[in-house]
Structures are given as structure tokens and as C-alpha cells.
Protein backbone atom coordinates (compact mmCIF):
# COMPACT_ATOMS: atom_id res chain seq x y z
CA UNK A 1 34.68 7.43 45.82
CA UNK A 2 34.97 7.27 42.24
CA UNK A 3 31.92 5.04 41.76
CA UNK A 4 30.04 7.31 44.15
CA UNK A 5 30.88 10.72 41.57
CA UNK A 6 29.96 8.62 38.64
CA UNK A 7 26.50 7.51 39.95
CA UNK A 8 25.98 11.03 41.29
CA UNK A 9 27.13 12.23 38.11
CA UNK A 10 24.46 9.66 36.20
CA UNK A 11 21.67 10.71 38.52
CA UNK A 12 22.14 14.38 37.66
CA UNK A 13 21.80 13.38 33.95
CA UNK A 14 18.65 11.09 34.74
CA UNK A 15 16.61 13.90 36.27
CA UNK A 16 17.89 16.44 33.71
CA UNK A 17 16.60 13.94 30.88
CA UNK A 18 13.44 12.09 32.15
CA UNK A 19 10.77 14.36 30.41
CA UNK A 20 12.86 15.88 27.43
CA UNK A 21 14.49 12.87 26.13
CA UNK A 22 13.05 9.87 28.24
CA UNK A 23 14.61 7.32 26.09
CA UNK A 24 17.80 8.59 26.66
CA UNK A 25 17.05 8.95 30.56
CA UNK A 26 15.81 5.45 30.73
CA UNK A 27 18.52 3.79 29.14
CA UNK A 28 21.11 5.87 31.91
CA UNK A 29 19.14 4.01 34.95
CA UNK A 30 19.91 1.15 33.40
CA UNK A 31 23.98 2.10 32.81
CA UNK A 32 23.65 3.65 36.30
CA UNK A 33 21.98 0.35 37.88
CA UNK A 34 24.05 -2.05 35.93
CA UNK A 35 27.51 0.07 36.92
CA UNK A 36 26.56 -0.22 40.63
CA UNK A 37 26.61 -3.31 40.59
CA UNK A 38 29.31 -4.60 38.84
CA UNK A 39 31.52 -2.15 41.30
CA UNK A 40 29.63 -3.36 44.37
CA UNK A 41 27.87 -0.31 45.40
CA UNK A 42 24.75 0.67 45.92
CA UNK A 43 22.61 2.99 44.42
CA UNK A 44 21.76 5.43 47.05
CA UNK A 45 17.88 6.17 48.19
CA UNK A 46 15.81 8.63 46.30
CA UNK A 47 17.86 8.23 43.49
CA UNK A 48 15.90 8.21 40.23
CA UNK A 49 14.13 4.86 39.38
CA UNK A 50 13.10 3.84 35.88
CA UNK A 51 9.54 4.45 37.58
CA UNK A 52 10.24 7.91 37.54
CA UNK A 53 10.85 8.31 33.84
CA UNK A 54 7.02 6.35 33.33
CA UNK A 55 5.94 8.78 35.47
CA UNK A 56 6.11 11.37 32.81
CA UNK A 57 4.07 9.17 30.56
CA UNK A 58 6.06 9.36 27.31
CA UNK A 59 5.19 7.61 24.20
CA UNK A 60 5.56 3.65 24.50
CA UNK A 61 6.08 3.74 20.46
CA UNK A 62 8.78 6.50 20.51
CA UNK A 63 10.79 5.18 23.81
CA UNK A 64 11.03 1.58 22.92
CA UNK A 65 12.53 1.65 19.70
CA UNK A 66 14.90 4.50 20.51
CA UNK A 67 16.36 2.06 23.15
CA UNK A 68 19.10 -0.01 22.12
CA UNK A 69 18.58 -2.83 20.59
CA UNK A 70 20.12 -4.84 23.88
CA UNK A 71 18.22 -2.99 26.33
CA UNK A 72 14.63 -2.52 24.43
CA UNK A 73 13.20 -5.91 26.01
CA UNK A 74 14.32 -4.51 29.06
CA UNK A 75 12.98 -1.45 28.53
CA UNK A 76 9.50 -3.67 27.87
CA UNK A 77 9.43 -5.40 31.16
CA UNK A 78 10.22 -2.21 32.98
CA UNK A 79 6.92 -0.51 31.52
CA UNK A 80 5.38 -3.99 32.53
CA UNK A 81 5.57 -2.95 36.05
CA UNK A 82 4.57 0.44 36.26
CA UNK A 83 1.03 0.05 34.70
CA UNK A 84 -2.08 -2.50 35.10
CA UNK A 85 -3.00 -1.23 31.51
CA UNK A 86 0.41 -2.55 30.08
CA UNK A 87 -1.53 -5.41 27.90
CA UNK A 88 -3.83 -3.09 26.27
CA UNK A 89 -0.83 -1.17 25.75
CA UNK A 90 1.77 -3.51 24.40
CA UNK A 91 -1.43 -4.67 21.71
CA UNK A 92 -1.96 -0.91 20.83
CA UNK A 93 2.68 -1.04 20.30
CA UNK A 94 2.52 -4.10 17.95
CA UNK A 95 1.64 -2.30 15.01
CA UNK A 96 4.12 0.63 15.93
CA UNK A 97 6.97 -1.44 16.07
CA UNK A 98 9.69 -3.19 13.84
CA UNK A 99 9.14 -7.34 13.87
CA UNK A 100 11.92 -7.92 16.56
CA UNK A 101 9.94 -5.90 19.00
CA UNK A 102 6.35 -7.52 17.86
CA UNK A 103 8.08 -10.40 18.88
CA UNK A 104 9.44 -9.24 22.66
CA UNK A 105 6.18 -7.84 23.19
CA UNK A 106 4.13 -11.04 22.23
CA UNK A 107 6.21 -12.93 24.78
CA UNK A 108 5.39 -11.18 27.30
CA UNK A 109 1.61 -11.04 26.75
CA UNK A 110 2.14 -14.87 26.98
CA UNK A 111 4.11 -15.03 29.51
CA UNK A 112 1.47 -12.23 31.51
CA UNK A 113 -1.69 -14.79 30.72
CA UNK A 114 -2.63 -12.45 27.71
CA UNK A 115 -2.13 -14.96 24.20
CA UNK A 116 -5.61 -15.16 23.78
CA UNK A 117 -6.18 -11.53 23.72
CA UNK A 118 -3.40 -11.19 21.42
CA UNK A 119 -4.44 -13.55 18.76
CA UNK A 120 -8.09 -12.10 19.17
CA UNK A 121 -6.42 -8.86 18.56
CA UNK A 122 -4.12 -9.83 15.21
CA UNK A 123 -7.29 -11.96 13.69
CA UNK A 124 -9.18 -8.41 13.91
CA UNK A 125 -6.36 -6.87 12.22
CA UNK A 126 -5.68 -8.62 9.56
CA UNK A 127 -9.26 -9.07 8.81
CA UNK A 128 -9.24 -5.41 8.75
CA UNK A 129 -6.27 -5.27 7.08
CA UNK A 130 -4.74 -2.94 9.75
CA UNK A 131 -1.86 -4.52 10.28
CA UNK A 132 1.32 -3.22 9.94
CA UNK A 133 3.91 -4.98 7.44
CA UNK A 134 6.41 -5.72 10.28
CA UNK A 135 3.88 -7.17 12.48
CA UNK A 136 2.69 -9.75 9.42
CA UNK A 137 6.49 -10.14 9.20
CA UNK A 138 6.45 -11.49 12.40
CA UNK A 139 3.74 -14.01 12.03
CA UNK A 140 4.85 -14.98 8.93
CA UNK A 141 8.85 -15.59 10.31
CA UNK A 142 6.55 -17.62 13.02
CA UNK A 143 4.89 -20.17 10.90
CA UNK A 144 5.41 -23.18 12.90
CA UNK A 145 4.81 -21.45 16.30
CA UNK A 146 1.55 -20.60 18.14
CA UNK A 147 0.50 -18.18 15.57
CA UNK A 148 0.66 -20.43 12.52
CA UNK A 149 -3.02 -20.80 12.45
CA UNK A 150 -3.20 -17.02 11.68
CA UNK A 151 -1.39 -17.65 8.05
CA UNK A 152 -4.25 -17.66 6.10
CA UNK A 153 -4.89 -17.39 3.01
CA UNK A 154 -6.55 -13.58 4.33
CA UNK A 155 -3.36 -12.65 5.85
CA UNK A 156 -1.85 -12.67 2.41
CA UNK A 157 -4.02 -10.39 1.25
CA UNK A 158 -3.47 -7.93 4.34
CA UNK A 159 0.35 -8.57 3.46
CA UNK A 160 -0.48 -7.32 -0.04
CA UNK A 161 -2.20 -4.31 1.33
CA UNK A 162 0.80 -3.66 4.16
CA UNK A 163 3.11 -3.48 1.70
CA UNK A 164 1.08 -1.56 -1.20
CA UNK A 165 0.01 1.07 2.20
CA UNK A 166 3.95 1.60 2.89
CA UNK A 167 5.09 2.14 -0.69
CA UNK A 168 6.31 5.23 0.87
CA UNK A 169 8.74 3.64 3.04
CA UNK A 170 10.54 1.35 0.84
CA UNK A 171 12.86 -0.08 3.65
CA UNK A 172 9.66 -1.34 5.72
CA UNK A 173 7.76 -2.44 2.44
CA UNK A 174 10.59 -4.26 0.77
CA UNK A 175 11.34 -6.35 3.88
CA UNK A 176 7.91 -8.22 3.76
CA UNK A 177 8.23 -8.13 -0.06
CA UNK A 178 11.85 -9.89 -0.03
CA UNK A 179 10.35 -12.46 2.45
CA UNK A 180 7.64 -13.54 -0.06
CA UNK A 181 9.98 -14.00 -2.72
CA UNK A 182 12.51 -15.99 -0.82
CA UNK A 183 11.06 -17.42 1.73
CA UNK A 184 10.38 -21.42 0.08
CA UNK A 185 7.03 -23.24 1.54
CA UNK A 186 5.24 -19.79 2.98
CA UNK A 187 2.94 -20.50 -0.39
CA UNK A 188 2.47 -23.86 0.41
CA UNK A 189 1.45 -22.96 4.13
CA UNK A 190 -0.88 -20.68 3.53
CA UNK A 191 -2.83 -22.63 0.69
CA UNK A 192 -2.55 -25.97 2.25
CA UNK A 193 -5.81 -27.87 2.54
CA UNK A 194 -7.51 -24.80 1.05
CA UNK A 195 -10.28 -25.34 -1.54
CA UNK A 196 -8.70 -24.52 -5.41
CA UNK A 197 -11.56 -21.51 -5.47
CA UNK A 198 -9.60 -19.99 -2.57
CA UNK A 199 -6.11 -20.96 -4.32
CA UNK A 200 -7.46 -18.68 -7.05
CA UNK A 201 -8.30 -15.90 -5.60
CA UNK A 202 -4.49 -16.04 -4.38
CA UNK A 203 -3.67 -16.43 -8.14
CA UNK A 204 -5.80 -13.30 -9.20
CA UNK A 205 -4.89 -11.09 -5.52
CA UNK A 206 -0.79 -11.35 -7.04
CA UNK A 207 -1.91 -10.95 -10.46
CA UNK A 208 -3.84 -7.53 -9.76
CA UNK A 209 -1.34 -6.26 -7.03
CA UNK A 210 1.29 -4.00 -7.68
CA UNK A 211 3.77 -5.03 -5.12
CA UNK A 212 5.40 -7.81 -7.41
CA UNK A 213 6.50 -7.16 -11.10
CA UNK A 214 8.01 -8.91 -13.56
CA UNK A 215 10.35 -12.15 -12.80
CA UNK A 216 9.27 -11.30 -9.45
CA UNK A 217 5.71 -11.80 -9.76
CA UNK A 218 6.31 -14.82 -11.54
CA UNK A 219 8.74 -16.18 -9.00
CA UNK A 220 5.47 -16.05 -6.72
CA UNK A 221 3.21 -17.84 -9.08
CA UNK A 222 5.59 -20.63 -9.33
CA UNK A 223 5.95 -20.74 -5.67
CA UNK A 224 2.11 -21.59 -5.80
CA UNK A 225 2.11 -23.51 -9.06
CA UNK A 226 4.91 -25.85 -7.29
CA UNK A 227 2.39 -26.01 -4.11
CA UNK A 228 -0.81 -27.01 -5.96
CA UNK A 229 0.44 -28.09 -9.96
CA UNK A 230 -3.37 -27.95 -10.49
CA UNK A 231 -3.78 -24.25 -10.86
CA UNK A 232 -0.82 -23.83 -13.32
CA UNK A 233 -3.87 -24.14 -16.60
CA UNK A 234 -5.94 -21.53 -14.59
CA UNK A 235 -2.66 -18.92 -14.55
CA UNK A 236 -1.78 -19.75 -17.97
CA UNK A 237 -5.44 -19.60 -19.25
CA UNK A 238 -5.64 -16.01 -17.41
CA UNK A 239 -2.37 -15.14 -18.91
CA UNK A 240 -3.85 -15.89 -22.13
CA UNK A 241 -7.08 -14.03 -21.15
CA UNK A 242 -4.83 -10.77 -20.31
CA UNK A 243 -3.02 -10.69 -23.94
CA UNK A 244 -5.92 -11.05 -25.06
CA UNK A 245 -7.62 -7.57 -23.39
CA UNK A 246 -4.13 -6.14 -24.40
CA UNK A 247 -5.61 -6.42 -28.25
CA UNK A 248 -8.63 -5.47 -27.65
CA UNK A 249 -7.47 -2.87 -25.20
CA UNK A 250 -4.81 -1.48 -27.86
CA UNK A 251 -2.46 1.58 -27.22
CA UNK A 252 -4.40 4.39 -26.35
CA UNK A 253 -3.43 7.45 -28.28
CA UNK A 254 -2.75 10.38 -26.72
CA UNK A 255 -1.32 14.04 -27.10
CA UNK A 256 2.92 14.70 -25.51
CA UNK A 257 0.85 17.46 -23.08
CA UNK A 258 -1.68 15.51 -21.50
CA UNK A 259 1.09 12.09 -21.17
CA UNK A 260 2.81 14.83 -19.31
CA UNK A 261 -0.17 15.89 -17.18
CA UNK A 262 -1.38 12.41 -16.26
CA UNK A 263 2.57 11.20 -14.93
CA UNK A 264 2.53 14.77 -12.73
CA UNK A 265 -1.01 13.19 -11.49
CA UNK A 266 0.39 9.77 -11.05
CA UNK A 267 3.83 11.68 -9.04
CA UNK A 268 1.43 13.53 -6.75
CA UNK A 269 -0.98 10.20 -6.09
CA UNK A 270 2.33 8.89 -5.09
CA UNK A 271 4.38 11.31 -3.77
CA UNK A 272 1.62 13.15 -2.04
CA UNK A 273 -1.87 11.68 -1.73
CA UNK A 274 -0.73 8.12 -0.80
CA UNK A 275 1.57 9.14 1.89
CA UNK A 276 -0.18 11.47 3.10
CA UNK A 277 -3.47 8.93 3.75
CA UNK A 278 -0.93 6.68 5.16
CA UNK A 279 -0.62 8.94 8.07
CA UNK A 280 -4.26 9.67 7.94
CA UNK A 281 -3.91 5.45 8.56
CA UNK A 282 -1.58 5.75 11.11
CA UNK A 283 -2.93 8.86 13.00
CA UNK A 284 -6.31 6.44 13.17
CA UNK A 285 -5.21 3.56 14.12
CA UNK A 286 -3.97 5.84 17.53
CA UNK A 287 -7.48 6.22 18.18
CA UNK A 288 -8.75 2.88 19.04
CA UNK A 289 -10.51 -0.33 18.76
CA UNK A 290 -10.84 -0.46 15.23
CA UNK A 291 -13.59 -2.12 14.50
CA UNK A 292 -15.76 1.09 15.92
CA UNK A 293 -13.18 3.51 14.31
CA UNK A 294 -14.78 5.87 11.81
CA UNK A 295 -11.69 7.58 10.95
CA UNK A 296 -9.51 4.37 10.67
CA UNK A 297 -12.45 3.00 8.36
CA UNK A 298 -13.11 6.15 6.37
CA UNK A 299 -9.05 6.10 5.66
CA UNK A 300 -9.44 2.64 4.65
CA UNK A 301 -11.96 3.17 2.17
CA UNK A 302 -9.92 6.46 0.92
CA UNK A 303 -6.28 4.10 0.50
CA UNK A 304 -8.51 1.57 -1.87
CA UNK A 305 -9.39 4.44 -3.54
CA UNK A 306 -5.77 5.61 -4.46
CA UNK A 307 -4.46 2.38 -4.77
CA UNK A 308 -7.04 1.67 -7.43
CA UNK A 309 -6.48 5.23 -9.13
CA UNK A 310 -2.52 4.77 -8.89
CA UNK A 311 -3.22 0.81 -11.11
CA UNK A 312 -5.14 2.91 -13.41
CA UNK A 313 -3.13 5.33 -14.40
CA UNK A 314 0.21 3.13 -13.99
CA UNK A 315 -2.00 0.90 -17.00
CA UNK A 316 -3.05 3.76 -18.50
CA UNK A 317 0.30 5.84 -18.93
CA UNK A 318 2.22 2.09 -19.94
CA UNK A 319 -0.55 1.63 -22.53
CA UNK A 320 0.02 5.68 -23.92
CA UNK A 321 1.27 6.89 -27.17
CA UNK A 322 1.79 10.13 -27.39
CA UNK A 323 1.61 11.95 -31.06
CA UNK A 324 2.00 15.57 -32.38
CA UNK A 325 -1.37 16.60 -33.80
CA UNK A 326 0.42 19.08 -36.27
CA UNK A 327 2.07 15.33 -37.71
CA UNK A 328 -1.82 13.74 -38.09
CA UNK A 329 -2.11 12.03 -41.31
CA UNK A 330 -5.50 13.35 -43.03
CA UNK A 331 -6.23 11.39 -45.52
CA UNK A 332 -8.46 9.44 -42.85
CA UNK A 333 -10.06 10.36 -39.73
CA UNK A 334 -7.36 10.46 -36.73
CA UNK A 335 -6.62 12.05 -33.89
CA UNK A 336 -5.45 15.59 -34.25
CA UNK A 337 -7.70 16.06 -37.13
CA UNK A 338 -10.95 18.23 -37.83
CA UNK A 339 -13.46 16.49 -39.06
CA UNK A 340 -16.70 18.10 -40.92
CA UNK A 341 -19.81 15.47 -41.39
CA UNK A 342 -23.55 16.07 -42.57
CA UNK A 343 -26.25 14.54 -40.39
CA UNK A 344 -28.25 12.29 -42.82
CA UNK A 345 -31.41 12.49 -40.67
CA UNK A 346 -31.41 16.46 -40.58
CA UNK A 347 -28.97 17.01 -43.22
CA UNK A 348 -27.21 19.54 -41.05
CA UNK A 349 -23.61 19.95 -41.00
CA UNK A 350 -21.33 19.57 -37.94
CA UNK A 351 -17.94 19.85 -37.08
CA UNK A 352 -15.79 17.85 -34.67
CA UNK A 353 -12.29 18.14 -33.71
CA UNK A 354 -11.00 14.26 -32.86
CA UNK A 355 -8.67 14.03 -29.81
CA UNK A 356 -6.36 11.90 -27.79
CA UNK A 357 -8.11 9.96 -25.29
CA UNK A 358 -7.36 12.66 -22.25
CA UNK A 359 -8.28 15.69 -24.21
CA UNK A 360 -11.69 15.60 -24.91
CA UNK A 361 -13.99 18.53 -24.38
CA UNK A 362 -17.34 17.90 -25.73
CA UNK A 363 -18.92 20.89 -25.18
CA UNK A 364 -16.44 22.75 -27.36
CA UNK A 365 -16.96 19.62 -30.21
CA UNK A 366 -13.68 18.55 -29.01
CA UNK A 367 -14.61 14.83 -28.91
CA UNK A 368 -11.82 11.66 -27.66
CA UNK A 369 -11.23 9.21 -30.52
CA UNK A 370 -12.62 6.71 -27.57
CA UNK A 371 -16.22 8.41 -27.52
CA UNK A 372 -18.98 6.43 -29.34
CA UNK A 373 -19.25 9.63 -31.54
CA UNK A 374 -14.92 8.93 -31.48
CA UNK A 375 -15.11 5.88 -32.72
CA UNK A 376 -18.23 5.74 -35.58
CA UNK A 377 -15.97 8.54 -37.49
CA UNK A 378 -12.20 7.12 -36.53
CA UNK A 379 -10.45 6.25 -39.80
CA UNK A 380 -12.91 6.83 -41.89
CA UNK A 381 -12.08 8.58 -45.53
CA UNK A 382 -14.20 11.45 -47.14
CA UNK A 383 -17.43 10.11 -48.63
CA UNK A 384 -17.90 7.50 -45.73
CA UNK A 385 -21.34 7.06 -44.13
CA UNK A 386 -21.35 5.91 -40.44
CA UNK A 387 -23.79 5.06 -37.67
CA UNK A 388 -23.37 5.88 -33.72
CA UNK A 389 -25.75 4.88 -31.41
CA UNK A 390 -26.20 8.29 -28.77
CA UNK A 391 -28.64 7.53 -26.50
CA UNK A 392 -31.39 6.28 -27.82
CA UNK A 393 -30.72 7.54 -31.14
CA UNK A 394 -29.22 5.85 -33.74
CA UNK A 395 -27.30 8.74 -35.99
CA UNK A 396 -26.27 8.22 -39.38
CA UNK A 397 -23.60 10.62 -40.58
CA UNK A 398 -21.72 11.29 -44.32
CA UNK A 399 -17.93 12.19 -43.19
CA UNK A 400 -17.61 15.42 -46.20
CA UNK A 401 -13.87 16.79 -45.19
CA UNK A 402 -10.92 16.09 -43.27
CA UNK A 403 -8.56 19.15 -42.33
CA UNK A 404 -5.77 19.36 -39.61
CA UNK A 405 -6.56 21.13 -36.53
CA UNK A 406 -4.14 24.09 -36.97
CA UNK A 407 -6.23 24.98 -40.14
């Protein structure tokens, strides 16, 4: 009698539960079906079925992962059975889904007859580079399974864009991250037998990403350098080739207000503008085959966009030094100084106030030091005659005074 007013009582919850929380609904057939029989009875007709809660066609990407860990293959196999479309839909959940789940799904798309439709289906993706970073976690933990064939040299580099793409969510990021670093012949998979153009392009992909900094980023090269001791004069010489731009490059001079602006740009890229495509990503992805997606594609094209724009101004804002014009030293041309100069081919006289390399406003003669105009006058004393090419004009100019901008 007890068991009876338990399963009654578990029934009651079922029905209340199947549409507003269906996870929670689901997982109470299962206590309810498991209970019955561990006390012998039986569970009486019409009760609810797990059928029932599929009825009410909830999302396969919220249920499953609100399961229980223990009951979430389960949970799987009973979706299996309600639905013909279940394949279609378990490739649609692999890119929804932490790399435990990837991994209950894919066995049961092999175990259905479906492997080849999967593999067709992660190929597209991570030529796409829609994958998600838990699904290349998967393959990657699988390297000497079915799948290994997949670890390519290209699945790398949609790694490196899974994990630059979820830089919002640090937890999912940092788990395919931390398996790079640590993880000891993944390197020496994916390059092996690969020609040493292809190694290279590995070399330059970790060099130019930002998802590795530091000892970190070097840990990765050595991974590689230990894989193929060949390549170890082509890091070095582009090591060499990067000081080298640093010189040439310099510091770029800038005023304390627009250093400020430019890291409130770079918090919103990050903050705002990233994340917020990442949904754009995500919402996209909902929509379909991808390889006719407009949206997923146009997203695509929008993330390289930031992800570029966030490098840039990362470089920029490490490469900044920002100055107090009221401090500029006038005894030469710098930045925070006004600067008067006679046009030798017109002798007219013109006036230009040199900036920091964000501040420039040319049509108020408020020129950056980094201008062509910029740089012909840049440290350059009273008395000095200089030549800028503009166009197709070569001016010559006669720098007459030097004052600070405040004047």
C-alpha cells in the first residue's frame, strides 16, 4: 500500500511537471519506474510514460543536460524512441552539449547505423569552424578512436577559433585550452606526416592567436618543436623577425585621455560586442545546415572582425605611452606641441598642432605625429627644412617656431 501512495504520489508530480519543467518530470518516470521495480510492483496503466513528457516537445539541448549526470544517457535513448528524426537531432545536440554528452550521443548514432553521417557532419564543422569547444574536446580526448582521422591540422585551427569565440565563458574555453597545454603527443598527432609548409602555418596560427600567452604559448611551440626539431630555426627566425617590427614599430605615443578611451573600446569589444556575436553564433547555428546559413555565415564573418579589432587594440594599448601635453619638451618638434612652418614652394605660413597617435583631427590642423605631414616635422628644431611627400606633391617646408599647445 505504501508503494502504491508513493507511485500515485510520483504520477501526480509527473503530470504536474511534464510541460513546465520537463527535465524535472522526466527524471521522476525514471525514479517512479526504477522504484516499482525494485519493490515488485507495477506501474499501473495510463500512468504517465516518458513518451508523454516528448510529447510536449521540449528542448533536446535544455532537457538533457539538466538531467543528472547518471540518468542523461538514459534520458538519450528514451528520446531515441519517440522520434524517426532523432539522428538529425542528436547531430543538431552535439554542439549544444558539454564533451561527456558529445560522446553518449555519438554512440548512439553508431550504434543506430548513423557514423557516417556523423563524421560527414563534424568534417563540415570544423571546416566551418562551427564547432563548439566541447565537441573538439571530444575528438581530441578521442585520438586513437574512430574519429582520429578528423585531428587535422584544420581542426586546430577551429580549436583556436572555439576557444577565442567563448572567451566569454572562461570555464568552457579554458577546458580545451588546458588540454592543449597538457595533453603530451596531441602536437605530434596532428602534424604527423604533414608537409613542414603545413607545420608552419601551425607555427604562425599559435603565434597570431590570442588564446595562449606567455610560458604558455611557448609550452605549445615546444610541444611542436619536440614533434618536428626541424621547424625550431623557422620559430626562432620569426621570433627574431617580431623584435625586429617591435623597433621599427616603437612605442606609440599617445595622450592619458585617449589610452583611456581606447581600453573603454577594448572593455566593450569584450565585454559587449564579442559576447554578444557569440549568441548571434549560437542563435544561427539553431537555424540549420550551415553550409546554406546566411546568418551563421554573416556572424562568422562579423566574429573575425572583432577578433581582429580586439588583437589590434590589445597591440596597440601594450605598445601605448601616454604623456601630458602641458609636460612637451619644445625645444624640438613633439607631440603636444604647436608647430608654425613656411611653405617653401608658396612661402605661406601654416600652423599645425602635433598629436598623439589617436588624437588627430586634420581638418582642425590637428595632425598625429604618425601622419606623413607627422612625421617630416617630428623632432625637428627651429630653422629645419623638411620634405613630405602628400599625394603627388612633394612639399618642402622651413619649421620657424615651436610653442606648447596651451599657448
Amino acid at each position: 500500500a505504501t508503494a502504491d501512495v508513493t507511485l500515485t504520489k510520483l504520477n501526480e508530480e509527473i503530470n504536474s511537471h511534464a510541460r513546465t519543467q520537463p527535465a524535472l518530470a522526466l527524471e521522476a518516470v525514471m525514479v517512479r519506474d526504477d522504484l516499482a521495480q525494485a519493490l515488485g510492483a507495477e506501474v499501473t496503466e495510463g500512468s504517465p510514460a516518458e513518451s508523454a513528457v516528448w510529447a510536449g516537445e521540449p528542448k533536446l539541448s535544455e532537457i538533457i543536460p539538466a538531467m543528472p549526470v547518471a540518468r542523461q544517457h538514459r534520458a538519450l535513448e528514451s528520446y531515441q524512441g519517440t522520434t524517426e528524426n532523432w539522428p538529425q537531432d542528436f547531430l543538431n545536440l552535439i554542439t549544444q552539449v558539454p564533451a561527456r554528452l558529445v560522446g553518449d550521443c555519438v554512440t548512439l548514432l553508431s550504434e543506430g547505423g548513423h557514423k557516417d553521417e556523423f563524421k560527414e557532419e563534424l568534417n563540415s564543422l570544423i571546416n566551418h569552424h562551427g564547432a563548439s569547444g566541447e565537441l573538439l574536446l571530444w575528438l581530441a580526448k578521442e585520438k586513437s578512436g574512430d574519429y582520429a582521422a578528423l585531428l587535422t591540422p584544420e581542426a586546430f585551427g577551429a580549436m583556436l577559433s572555439a576557444i577565442e569565440r567563448e572567451t566569454s565563458d572562461e570555464k568552457r574555453a579554458s577546458k580545451l585550452r588546458d588540454f592543449l597545454l597538457t595533453d603530451a603527443n596531441f602536437f605530434d598527432l596532428i602534424t604527423s606526416g604533414v608537409d613542414v609548409e603545413v607545420v608552419k602555418d601551425v607555427v604562425r596560427a599559435i603565434q597570431m592567436s590570442t588564446c595562449f600567452e606567455g610560458m604558455d604559448k611557448r609550452s605549445v611551440l615546444g610541444k611542436i618543436v619536440k614533434a618536428h626539431p626541424e621547424i625550431q630555426s623557422f620559430i626562432t627566425h620569426g621570433d627574431k623577425d617580431k623584435e625586429e617590427k617591435k623597433l621599427v614599430d616603437s612605442s606609440l605615443i599617445v595622450s592619458w585621455d585617449s589610452l583611456e578611451r581606447k581600453k573603454n573600446d577594448l572593455e566593450e569589444l569584450m565585454q559587449k560586442r564579442i559576447p554578444a556575436n557569440s549568441k548571434e553564433i549560437e542563435i544561427a547555428r539553431e537555424y540549420g545546415d550551415l553550409r546554406e546559413n546566411a546568418e551563421f555565415k554573416a556572424a562568422k564573418e562579423q566574429q573575425k572582425v572583432l577578433m581582429a579589432l580586439q588583437a589590434e587594440w590589445e597591440s596597440d594599448i601594450d605598445r601605448a605611452r601616454g604623456i601630458n601635453y602641458a609636460d612637451a619638451d619644445t625645444s624640438t618638434a613633439n607631440v603636444g606641441t604647436r608647430v608654425t612652418v613656411t611653405n617653401l614652394t608658396n612661402n605661406e605660413r601654416e600652423e599645425y598642432s602635433l598629436m598623439g597617435a589617436w588624437d588627430g583631427d586634420p581638418d582642425n590642423n590637428r595632425i598625429s605625429y604618425l601622419t606623413p605631414l607627422g612625421q617630416a616635422i617630428f623632432g625637428s628644431e627651429p630653422g629645419a627644412e623638411v620634405e613630405v611627400q602628400l599625394g603627388d606633391e612633394t612639399r618642402r617646408m622651413r619649421v620657424d617656431s615651436i610653442a606648447p599647445l596651451a599657448s
